[in-house]
ModelCIF file with pLDDT and N, C-alpha, C, O atoms, coordinates in Angstrom:
data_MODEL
#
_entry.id   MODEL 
#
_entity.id                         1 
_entity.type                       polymer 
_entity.pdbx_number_of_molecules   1 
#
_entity_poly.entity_id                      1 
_entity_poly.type                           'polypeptide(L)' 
_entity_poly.nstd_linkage                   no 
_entity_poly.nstd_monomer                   no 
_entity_poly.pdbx_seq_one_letter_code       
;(UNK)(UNK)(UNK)(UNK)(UNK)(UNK)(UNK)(UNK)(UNK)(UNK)(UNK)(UNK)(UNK)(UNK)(UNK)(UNK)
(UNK)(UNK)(UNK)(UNK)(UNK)(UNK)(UNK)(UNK)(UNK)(UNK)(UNK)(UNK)(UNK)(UNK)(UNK)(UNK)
(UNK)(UNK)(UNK)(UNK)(UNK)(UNK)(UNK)(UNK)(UNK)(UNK)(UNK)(UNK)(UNK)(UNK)(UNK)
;
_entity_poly.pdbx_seq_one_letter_code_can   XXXXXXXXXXXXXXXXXXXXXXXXXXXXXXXXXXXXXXXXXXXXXXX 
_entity_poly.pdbx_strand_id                 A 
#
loop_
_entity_poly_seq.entity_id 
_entity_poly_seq.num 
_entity_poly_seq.mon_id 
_entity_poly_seq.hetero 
1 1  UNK n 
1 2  UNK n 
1 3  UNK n 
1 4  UNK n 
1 5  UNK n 
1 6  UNK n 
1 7  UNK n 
1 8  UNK n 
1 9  UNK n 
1 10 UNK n 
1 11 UNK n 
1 12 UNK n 
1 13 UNK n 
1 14 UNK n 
1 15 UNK n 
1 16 UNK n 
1 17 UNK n 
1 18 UNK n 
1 19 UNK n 
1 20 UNK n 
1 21 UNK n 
1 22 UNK n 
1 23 UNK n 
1 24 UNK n 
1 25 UNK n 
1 26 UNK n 
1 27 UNK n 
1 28 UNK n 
1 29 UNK n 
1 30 UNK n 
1 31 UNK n 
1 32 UNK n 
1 33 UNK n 
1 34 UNK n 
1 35 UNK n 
1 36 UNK n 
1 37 UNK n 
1 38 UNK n 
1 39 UNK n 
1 40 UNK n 
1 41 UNK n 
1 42 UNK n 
1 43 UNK n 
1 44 UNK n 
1 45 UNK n 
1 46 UNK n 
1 47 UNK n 
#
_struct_asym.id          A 
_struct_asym.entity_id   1 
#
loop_
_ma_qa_metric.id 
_ma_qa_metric.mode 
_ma_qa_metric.name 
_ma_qa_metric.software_group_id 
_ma_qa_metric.type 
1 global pLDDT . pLDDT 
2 local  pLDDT . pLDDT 
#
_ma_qa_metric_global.metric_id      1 
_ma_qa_metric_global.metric_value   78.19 
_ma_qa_metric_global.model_id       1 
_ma_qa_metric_global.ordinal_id     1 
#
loop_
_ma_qa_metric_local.label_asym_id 
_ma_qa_metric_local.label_comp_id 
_ma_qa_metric_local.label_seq_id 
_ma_qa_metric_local.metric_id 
_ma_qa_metric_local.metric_value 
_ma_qa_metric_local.model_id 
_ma_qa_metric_local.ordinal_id 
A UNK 1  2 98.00 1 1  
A UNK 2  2 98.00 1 2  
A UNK 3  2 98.00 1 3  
A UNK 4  2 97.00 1 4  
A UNK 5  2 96.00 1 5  
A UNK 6  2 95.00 1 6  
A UNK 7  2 94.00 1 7  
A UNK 8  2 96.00 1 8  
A UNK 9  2 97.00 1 9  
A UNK 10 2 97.00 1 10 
A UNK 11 2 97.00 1 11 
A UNK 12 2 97.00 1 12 
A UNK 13 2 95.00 1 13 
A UNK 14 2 94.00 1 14 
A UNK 15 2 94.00 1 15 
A UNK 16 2 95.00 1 16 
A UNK 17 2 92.00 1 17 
A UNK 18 2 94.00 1 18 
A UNK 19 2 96.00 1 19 
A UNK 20 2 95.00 1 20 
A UNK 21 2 94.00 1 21 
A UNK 22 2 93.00 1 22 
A UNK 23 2 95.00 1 23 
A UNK 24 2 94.00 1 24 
A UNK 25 2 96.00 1 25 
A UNK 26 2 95.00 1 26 
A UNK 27 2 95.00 1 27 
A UNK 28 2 95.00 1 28 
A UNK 29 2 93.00 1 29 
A UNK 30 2 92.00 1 30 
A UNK 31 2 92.00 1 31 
A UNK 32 2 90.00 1 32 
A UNK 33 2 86.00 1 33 
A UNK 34 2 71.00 1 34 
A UNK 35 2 60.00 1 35 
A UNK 36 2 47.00 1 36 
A UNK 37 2 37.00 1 37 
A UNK 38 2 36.00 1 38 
A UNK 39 2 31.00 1 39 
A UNK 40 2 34.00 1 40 
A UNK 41 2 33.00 1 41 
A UNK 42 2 34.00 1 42 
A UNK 43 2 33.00 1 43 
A UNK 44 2 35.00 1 44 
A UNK 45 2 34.00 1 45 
A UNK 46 2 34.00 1 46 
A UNK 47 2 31.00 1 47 
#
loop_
_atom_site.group_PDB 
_atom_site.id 
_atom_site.type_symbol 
_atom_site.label_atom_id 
_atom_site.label_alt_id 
_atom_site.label_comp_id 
_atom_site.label_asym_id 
_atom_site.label_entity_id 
_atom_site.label_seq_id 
_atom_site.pdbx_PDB_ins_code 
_atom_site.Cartn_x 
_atom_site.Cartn_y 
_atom_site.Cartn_z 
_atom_site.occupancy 
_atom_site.B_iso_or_equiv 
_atom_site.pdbx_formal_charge 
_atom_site.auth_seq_id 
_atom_site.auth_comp_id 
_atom_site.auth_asym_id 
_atom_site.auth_atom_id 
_atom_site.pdbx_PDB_model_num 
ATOM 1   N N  . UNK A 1 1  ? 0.828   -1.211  0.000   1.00 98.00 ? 1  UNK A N  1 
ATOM 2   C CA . UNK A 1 1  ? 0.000   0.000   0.000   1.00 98.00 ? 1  UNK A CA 1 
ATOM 3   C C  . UNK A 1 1  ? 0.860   1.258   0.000   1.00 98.00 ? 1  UNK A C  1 
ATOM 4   O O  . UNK A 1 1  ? 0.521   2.296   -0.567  1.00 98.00 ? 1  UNK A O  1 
ATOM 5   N N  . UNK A 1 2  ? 1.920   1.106   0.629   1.00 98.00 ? 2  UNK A N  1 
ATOM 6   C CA . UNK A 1 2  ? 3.191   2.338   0.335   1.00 98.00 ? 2  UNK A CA 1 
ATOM 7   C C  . UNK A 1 2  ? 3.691   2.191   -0.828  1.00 98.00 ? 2  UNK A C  1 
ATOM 8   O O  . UNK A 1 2  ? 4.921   2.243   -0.808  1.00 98.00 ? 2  UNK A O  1 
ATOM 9   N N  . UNK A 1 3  ? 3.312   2.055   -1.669  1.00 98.00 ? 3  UNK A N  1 
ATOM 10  C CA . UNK A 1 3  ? 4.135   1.937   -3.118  1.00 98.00 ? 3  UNK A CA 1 
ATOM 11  C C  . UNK A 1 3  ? 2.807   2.793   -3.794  1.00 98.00 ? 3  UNK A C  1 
ATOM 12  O O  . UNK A 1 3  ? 2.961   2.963   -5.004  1.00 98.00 ? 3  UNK A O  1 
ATOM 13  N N  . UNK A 1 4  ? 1.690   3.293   -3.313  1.00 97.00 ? 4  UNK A N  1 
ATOM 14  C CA . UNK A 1 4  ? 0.911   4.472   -3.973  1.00 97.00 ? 4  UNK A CA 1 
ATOM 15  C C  . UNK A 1 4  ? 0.634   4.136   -5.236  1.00 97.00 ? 4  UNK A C  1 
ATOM 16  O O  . UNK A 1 4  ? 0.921   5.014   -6.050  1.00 97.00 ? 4  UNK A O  1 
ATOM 17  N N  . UNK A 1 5  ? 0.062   2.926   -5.771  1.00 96.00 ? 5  UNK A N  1 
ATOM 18  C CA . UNK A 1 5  ? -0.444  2.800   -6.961  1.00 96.00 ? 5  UNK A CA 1 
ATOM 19  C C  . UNK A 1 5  ? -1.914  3.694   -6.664  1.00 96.00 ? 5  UNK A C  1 
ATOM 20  O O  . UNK A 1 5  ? -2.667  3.848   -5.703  1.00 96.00 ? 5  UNK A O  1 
ATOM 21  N N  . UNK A 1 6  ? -1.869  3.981   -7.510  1.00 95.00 ? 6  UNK A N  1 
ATOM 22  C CA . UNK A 1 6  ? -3.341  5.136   -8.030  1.00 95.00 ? 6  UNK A CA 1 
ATOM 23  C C  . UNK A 1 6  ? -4.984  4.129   -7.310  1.00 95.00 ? 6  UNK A C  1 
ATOM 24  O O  . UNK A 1 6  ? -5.453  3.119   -7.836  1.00 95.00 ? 6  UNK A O  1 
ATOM 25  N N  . UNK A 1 7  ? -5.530  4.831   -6.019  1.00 94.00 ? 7  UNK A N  1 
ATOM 26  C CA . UNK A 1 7  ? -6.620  4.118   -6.230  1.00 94.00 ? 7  UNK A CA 1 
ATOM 27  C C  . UNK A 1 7  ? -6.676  3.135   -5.750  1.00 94.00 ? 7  UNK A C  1 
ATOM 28  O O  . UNK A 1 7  ? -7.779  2.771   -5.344  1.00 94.00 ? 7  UNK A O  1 
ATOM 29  N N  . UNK A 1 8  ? -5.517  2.264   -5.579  1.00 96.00 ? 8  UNK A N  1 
ATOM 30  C CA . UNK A 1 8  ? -5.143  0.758   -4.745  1.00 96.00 ? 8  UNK A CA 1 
ATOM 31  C C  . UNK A 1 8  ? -5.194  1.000   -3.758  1.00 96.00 ? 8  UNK A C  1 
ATOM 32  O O  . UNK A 1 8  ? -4.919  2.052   -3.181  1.00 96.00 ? 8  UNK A O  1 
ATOM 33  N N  . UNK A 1 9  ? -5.784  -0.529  -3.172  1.00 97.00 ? 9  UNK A N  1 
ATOM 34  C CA . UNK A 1 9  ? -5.544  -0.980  -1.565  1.00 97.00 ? 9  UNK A CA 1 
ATOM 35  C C  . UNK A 1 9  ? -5.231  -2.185  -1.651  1.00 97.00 ? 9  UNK A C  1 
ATOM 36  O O  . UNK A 1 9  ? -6.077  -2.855  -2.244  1.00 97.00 ? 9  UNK A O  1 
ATOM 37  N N  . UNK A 1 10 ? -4.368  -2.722  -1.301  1.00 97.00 ? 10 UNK A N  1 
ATOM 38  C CA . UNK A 1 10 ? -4.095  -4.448  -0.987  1.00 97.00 ? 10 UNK A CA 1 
ATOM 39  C C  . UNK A 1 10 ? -4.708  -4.955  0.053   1.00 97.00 ? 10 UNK A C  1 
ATOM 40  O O  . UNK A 1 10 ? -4.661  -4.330  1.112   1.00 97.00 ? 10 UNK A O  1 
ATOM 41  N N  . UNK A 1 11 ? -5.158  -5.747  0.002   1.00 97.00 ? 11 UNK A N  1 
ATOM 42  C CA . UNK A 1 11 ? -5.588  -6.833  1.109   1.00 97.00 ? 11 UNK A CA 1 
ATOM 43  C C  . UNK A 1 11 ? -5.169  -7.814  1.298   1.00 97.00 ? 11 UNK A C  1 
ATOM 44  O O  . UNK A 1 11 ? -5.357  -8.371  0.217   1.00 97.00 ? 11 UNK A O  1 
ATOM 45  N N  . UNK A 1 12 ? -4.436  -8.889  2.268   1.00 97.00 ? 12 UNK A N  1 
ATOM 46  C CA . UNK A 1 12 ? -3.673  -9.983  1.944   1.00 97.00 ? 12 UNK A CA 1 
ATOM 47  C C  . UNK A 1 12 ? -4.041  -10.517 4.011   1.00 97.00 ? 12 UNK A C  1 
ATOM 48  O O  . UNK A 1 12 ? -3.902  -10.025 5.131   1.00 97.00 ? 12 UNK A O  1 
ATOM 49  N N  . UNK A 1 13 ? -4.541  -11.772 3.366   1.00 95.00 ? 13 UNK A N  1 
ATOM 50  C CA . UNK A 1 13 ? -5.223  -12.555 4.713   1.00 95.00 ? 13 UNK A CA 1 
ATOM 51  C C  . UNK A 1 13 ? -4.884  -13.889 4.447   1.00 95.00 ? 13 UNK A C  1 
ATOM 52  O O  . UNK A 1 13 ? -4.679  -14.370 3.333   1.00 95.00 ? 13 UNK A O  1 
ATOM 53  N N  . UNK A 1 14 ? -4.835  -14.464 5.537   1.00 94.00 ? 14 UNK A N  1 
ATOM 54  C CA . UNK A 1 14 ? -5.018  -16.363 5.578   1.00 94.00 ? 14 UNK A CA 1 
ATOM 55  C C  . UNK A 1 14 ? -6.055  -16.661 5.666   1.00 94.00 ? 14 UNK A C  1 
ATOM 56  O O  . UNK A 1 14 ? -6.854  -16.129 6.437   1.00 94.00 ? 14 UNK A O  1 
ATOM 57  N N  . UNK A 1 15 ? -6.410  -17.968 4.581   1.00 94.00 ? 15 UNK A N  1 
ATOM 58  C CA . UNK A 1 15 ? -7.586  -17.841 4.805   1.00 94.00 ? 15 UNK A CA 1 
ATOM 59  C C  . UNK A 1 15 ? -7.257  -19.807 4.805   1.00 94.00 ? 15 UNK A C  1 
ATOM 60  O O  . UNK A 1 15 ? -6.190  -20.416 4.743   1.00 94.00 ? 15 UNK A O  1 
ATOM 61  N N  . UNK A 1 16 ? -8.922  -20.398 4.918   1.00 95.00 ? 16 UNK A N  1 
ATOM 62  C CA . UNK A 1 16 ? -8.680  -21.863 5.015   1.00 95.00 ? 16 UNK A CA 1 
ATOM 63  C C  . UNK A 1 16 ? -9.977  -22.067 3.795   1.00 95.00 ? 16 UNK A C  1 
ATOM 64  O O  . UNK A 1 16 ? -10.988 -21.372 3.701   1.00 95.00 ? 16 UNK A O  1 
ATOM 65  N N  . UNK A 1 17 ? -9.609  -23.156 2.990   1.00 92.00 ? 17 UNK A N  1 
ATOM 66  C CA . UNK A 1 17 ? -10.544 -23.039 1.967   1.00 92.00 ? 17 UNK A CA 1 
ATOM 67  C C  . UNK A 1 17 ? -10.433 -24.834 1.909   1.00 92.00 ? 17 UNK A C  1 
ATOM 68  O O  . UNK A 1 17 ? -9.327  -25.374 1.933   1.00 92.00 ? 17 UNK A O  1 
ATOM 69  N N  . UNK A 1 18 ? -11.511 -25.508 1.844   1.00 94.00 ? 18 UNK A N  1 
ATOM 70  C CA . UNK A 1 18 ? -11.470 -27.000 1.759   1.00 94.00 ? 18 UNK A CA 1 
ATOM 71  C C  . UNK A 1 18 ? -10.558 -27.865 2.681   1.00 94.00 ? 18 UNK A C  1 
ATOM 72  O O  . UNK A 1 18 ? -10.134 -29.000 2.466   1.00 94.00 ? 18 UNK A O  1 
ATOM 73  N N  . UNK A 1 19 ? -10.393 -27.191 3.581   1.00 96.00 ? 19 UNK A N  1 
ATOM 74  C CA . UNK A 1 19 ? -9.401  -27.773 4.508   1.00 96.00 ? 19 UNK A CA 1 
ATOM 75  C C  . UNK A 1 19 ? -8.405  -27.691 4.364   1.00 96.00 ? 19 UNK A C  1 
ATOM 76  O O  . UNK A 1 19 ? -7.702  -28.519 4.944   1.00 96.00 ? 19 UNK A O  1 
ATOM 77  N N  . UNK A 1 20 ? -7.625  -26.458 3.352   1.00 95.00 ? 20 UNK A N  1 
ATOM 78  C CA . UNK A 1 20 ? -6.094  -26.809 3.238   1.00 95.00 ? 20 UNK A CA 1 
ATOM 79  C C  . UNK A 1 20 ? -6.307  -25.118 3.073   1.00 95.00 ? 20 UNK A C  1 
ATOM 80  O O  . UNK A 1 20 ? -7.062  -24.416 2.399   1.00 95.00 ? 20 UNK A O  1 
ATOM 81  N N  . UNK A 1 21 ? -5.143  -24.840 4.135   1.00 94.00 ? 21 UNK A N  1 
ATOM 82  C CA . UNK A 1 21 ? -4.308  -23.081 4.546   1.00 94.00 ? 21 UNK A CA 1 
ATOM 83  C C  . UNK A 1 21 ? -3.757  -22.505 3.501   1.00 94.00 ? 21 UNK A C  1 
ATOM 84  O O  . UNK A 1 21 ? -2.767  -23.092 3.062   1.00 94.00 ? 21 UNK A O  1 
ATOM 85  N N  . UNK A 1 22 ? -4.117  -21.438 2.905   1.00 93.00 ? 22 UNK A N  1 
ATOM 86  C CA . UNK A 1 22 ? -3.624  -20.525 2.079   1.00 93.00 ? 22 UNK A CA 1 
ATOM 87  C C  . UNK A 1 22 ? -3.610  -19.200 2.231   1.00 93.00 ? 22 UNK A C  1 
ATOM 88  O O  . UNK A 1 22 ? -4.060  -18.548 3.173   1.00 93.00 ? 22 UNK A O  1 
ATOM 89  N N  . UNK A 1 23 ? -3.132  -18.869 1.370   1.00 95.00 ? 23 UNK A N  1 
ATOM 90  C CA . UNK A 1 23 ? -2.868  -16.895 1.204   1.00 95.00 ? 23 UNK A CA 1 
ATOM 91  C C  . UNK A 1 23 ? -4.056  -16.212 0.687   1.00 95.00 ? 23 UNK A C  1 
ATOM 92  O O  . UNK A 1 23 ? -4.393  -16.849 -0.311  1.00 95.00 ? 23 UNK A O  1 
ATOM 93  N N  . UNK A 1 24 ? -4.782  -15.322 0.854   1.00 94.00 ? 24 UNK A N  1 
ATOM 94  C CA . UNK A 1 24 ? -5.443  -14.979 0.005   1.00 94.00 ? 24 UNK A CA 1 
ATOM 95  C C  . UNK A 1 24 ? -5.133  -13.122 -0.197  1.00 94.00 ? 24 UNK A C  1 
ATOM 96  O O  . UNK A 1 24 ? -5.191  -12.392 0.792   1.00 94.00 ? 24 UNK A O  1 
ATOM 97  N N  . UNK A 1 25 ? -4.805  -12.546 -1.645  1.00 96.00 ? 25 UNK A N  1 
ATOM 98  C CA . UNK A 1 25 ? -4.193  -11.620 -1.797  1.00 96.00 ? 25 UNK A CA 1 
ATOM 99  C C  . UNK A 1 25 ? -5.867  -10.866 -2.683  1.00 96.00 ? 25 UNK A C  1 
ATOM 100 O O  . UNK A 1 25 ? -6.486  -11.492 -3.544  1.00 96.00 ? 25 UNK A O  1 
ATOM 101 N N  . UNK A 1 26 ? -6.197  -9.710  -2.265  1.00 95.00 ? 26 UNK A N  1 
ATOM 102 C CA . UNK A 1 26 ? -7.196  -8.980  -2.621  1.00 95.00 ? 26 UNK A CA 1 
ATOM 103 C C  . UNK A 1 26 ? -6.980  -7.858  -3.165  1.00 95.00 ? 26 UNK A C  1 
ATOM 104 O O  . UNK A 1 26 ? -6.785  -7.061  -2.247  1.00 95.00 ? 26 UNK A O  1 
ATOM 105 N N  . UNK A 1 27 ? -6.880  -7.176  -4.479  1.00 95.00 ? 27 UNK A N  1 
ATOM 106 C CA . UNK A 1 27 ? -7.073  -5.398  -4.574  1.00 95.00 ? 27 UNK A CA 1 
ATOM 107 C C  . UNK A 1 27 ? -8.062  -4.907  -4.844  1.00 95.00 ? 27 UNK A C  1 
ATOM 108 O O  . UNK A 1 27 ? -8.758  -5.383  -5.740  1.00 95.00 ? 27 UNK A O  1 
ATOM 109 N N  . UNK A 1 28 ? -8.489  -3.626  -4.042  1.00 95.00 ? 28 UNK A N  1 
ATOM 110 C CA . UNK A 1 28 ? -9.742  -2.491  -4.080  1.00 95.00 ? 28 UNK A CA 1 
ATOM 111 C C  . UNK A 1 28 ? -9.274  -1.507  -4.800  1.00 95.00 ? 28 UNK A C  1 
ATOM 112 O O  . UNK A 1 28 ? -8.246  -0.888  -4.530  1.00 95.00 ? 28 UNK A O  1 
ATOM 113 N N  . UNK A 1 29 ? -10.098 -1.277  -5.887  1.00 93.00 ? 29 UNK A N  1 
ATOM 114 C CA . UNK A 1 29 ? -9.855  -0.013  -6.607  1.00 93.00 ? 29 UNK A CA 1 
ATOM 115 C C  . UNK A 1 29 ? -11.085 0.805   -6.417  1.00 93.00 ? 29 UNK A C  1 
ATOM 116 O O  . UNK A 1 29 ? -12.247 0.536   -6.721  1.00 93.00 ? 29 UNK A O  1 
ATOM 117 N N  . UNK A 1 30 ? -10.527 1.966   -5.794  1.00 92.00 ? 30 UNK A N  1 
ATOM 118 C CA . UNK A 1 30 ? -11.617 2.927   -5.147  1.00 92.00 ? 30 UNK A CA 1 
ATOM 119 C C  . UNK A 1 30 ? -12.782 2.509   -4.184  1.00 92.00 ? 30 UNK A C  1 
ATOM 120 O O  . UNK A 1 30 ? -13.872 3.080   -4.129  1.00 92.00 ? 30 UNK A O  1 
ATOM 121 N N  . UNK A 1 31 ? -12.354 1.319   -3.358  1.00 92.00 ? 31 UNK A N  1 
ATOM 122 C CA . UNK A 1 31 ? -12.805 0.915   -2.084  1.00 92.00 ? 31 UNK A CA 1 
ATOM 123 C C  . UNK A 1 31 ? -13.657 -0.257  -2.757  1.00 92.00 ? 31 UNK A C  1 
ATOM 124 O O  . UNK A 1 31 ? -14.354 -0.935  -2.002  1.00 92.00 ? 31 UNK A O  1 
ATOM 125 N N  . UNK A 1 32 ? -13.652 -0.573  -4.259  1.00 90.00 ? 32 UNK A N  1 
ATOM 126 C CA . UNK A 1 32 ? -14.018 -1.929  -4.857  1.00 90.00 ? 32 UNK A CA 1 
ATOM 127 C C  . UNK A 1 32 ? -13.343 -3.113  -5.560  1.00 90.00 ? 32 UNK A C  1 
ATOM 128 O O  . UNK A 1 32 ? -12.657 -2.834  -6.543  1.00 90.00 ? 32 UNK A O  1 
ATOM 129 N N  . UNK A 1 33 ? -13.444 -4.387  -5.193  1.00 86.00 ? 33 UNK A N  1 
ATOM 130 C CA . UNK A 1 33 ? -12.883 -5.281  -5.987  1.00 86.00 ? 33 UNK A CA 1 
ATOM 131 C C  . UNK A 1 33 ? -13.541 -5.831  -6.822  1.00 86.00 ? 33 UNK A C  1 
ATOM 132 O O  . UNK A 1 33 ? -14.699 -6.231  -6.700  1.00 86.00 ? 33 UNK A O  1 
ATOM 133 N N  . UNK A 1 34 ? -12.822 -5.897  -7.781  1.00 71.00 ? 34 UNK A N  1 
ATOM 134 C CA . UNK A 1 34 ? -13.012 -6.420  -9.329  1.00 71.00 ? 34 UNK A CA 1 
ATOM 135 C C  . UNK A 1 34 ? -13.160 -7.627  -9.026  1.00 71.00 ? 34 UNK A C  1 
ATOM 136 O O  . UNK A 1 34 ? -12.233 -8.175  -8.428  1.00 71.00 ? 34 UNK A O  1 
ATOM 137 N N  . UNK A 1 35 ? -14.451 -8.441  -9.374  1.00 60.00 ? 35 UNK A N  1 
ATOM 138 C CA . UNK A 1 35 ? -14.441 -9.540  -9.147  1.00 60.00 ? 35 UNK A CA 1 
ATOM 139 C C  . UNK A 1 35 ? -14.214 -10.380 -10.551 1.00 60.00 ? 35 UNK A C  1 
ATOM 140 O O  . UNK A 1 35 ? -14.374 -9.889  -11.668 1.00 60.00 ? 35 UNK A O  1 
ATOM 141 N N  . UNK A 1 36 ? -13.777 -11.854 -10.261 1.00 47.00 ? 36 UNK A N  1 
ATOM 142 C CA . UNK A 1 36 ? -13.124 -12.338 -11.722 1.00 47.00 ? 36 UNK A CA 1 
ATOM 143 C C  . UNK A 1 36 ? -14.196 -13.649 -11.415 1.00 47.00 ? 36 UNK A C  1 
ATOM 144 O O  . UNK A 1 36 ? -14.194 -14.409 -10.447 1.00 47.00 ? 36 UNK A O  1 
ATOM 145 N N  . UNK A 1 37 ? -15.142 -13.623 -12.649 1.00 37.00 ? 37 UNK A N  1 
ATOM 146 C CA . UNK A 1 37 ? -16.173 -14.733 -12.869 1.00 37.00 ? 37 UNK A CA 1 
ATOM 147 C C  . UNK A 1 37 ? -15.997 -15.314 -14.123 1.00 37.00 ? 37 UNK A C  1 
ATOM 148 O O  . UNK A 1 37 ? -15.113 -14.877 -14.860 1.00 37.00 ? 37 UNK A O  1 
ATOM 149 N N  . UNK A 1 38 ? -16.655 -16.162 -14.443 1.00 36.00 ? 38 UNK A N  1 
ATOM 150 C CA . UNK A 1 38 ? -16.926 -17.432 -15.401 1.00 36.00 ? 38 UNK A CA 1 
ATOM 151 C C  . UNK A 1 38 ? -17.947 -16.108 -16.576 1.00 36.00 ? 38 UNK A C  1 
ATOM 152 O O  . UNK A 1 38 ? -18.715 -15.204 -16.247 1.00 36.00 ? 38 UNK A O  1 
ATOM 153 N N  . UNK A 1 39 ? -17.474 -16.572 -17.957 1.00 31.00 ? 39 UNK A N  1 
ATOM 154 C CA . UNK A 1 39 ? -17.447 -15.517 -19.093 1.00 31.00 ? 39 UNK A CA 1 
ATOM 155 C C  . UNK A 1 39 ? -19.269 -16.312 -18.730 1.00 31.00 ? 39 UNK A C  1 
ATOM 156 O O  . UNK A 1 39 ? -19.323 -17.486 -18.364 1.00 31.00 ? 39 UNK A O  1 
ATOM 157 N N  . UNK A 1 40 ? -20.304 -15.648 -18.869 1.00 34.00 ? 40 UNK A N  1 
ATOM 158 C CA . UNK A 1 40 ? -21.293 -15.965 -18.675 1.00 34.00 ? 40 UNK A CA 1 
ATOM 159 C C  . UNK A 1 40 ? -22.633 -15.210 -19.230 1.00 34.00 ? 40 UNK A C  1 
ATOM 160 O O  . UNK A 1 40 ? -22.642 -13.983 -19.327 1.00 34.00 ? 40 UNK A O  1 
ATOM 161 N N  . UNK A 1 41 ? -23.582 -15.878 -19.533 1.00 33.00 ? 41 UNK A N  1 
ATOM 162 C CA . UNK A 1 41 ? -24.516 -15.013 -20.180 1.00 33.00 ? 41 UNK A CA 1 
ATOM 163 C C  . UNK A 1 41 ? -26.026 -14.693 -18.956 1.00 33.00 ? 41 UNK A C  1 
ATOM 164 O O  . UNK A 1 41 ? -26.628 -15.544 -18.302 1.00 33.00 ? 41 UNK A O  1 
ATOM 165 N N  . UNK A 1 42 ? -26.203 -13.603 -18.990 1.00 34.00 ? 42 UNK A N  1 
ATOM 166 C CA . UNK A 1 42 ? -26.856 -13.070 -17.599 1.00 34.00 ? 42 UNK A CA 1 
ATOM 167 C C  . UNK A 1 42 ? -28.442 -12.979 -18.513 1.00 34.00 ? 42 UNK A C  1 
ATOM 168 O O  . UNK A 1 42 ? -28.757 -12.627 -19.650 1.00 34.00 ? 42 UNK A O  1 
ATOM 169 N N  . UNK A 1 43 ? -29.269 -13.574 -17.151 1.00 33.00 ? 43 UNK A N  1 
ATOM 170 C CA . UNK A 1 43 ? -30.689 -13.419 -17.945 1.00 33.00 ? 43 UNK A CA 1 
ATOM 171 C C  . UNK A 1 43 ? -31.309 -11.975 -18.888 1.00 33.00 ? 43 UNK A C  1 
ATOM 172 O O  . UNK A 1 43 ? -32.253 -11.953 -19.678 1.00 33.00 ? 43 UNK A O  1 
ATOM 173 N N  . UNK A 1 44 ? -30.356 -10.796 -18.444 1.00 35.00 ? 44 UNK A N  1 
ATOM 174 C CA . UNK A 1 44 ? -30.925 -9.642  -19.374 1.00 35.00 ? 44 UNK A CA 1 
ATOM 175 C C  . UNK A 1 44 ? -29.823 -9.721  -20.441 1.00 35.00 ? 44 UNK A C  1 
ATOM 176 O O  . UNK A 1 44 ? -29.564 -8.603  -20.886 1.00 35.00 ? 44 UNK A O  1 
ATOM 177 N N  . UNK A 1 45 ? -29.077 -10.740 -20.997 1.00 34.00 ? 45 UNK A N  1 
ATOM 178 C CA . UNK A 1 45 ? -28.676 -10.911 -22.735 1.00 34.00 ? 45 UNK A CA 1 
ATOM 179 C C  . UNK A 1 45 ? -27.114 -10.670 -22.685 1.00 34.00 ? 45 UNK A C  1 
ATOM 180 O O  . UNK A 1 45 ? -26.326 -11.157 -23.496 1.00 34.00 ? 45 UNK A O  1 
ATOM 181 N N  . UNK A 1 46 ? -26.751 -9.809  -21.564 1.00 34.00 ? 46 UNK A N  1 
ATOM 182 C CA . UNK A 1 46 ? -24.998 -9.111  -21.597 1.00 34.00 ? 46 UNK A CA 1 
ATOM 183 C C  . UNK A 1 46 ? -23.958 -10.261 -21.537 1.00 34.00 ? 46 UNK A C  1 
ATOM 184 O O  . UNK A 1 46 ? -24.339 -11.374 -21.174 1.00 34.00 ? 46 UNK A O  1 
ATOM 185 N N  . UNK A 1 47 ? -22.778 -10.065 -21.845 1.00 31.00 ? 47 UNK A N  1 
ATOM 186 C CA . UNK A 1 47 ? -22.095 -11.080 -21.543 1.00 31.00 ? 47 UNK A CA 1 
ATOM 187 C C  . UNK A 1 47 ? -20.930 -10.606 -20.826 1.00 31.00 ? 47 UNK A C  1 
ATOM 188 O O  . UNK A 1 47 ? -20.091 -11.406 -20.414 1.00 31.00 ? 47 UNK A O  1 
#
């Protein structure tokens, strides 16, 4: 977060997912994260 990328916040937590310990690394751009989903077609037509 001291390295002042524009707009960034890092987030970086342990987290436990299926029973096995990992990292989990998060960025907020302008207090939101970009979420990364499956290319998908939404009932109003968008993709």
């Amino acid at each position: 977060n001291a390295l002042s990328v524009p707009d960034v916040e890092y987030k970086i937590e342990k987290t436990l997912k299926m029973g096995v310990t990992g990292t989990s690394v998060r960025v907020l751009v302008k207090g939101e994260e970009e979420e990364s989903v499956d290319v998908h077609e939404h009932e109003h037509g968008h993709s």
